[in-house]
Protein backbone atom coordinates (compact mmCIF):
# COMPACT_ATOMS: atom_id res chain seq x y z
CA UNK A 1 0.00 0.00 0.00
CA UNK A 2 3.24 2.65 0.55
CA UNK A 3 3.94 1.61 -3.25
CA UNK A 4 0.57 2.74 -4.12
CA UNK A 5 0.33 6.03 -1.93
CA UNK A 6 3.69 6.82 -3.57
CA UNK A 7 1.94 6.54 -7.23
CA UNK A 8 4.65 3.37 -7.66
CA UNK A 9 2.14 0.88 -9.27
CA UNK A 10 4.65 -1.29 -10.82
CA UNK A 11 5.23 -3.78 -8.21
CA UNK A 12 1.37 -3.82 -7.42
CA UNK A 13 0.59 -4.89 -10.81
CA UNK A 14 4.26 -7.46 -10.87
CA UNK A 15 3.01 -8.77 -7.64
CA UNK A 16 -0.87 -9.28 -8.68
CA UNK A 17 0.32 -10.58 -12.02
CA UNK A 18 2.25 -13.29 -9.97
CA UNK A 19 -1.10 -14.35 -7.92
CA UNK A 20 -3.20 -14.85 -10.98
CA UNK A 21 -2.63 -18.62 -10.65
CA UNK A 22 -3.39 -18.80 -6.97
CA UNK A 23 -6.34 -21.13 -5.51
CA UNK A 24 -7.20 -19.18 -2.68
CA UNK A 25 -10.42 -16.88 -2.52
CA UNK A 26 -8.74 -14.81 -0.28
CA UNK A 27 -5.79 -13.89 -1.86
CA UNK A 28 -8.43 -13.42 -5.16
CA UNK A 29 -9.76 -10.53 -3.01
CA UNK A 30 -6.88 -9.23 -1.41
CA UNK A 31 -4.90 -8.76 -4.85
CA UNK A 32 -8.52 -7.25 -6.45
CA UNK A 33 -8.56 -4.94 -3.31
CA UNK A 34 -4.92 -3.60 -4.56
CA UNK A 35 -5.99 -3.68 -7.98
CA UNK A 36 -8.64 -1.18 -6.84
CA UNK A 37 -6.43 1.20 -4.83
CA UNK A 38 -3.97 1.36 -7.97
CA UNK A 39 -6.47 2.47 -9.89
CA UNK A 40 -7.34 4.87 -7.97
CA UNK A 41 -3.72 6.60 -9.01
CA UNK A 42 -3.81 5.56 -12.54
CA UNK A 43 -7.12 4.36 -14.45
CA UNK A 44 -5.35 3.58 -17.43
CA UNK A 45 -2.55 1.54 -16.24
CA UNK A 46 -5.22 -0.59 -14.33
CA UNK A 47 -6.98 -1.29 -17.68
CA UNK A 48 -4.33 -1.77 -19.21
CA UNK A 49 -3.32 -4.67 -16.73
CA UNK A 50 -6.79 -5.89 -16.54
CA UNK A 51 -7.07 -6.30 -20.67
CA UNK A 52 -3.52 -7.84 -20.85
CA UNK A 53 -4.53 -10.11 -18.08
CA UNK A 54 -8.08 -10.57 -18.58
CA UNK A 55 -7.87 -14.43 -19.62
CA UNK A 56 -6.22 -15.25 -16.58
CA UNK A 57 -7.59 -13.27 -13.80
CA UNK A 58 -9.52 -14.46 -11.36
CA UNK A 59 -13.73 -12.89 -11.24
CA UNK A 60 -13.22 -12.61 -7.61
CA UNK A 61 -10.52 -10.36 -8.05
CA UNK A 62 -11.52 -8.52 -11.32
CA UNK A 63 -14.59 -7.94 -9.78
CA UNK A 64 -12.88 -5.94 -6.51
CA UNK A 65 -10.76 -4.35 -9.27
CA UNK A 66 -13.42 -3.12 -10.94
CA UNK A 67 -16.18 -1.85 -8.01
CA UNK A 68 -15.43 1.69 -8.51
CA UNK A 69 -16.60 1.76 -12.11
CA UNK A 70 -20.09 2.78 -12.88
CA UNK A 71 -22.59 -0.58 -13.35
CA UNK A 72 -22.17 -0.32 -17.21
CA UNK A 73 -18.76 0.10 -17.59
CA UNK A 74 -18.43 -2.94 -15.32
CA UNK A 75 -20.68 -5.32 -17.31
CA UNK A 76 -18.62 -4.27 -20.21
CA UNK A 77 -15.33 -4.91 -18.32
CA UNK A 78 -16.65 -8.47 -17.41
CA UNK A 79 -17.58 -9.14 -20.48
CA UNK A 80 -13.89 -8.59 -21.76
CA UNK A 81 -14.99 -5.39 -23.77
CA UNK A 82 -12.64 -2.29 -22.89
C-alpha cells in the first residue's frame, strides 16, 4: 500500500500478475482490493493490466478491481470489452 500512496504501481501490478494462478479466494480478493487502490492513481494503467490479463484473472478479483466503475462500464469490463 506505501507503493501505491507513492503513485509506484509497478510492483502492485508485478506482484498481482504473480497471484493470478493462486487457488485461494482470499488472496483473489486481497490482490482485487490492490488492484482497486492502484487504480485509484492511474485508471489507465489498471486497464491496461486488466485487458492484458483478462484471460487469466480471477472474477473474484476482477470484480474488486473493478467496483469503482459505474454498473455499465463494469458489465462491459466483465464481459472482456474495454
Amino acid at each position: 500500500m506505501a507503493f501505491i500512496g507513492h503513485g509506484d504501481l509497478d510492483d502492485t501490478f508485478g506482484i498481482t500478475a504473480l497471484l493470478l494462478a493462486d487457488k485461494h479466494d482470499l488472496i483473489h480478493k486481497a490482490a482485487g482490493w490492490m488492484l482497486r487502490e492502484a487504480g485509484k492513481k492511474s485508471e489507465r494503467a489498471l486497464l491496461a493490466f486488466l485487458k492484458r490479463n483478462y484471460a487469466r484473472i480471477p472474477r473474484t478479483m476482477l470484480r474488486y478491481a473493478i467496483e469503482r466503475f459505474p454498473i455499465e462500464r463494469r458489465r462491459k469490463i466483465l464481459q472482456g470489452v474495454f
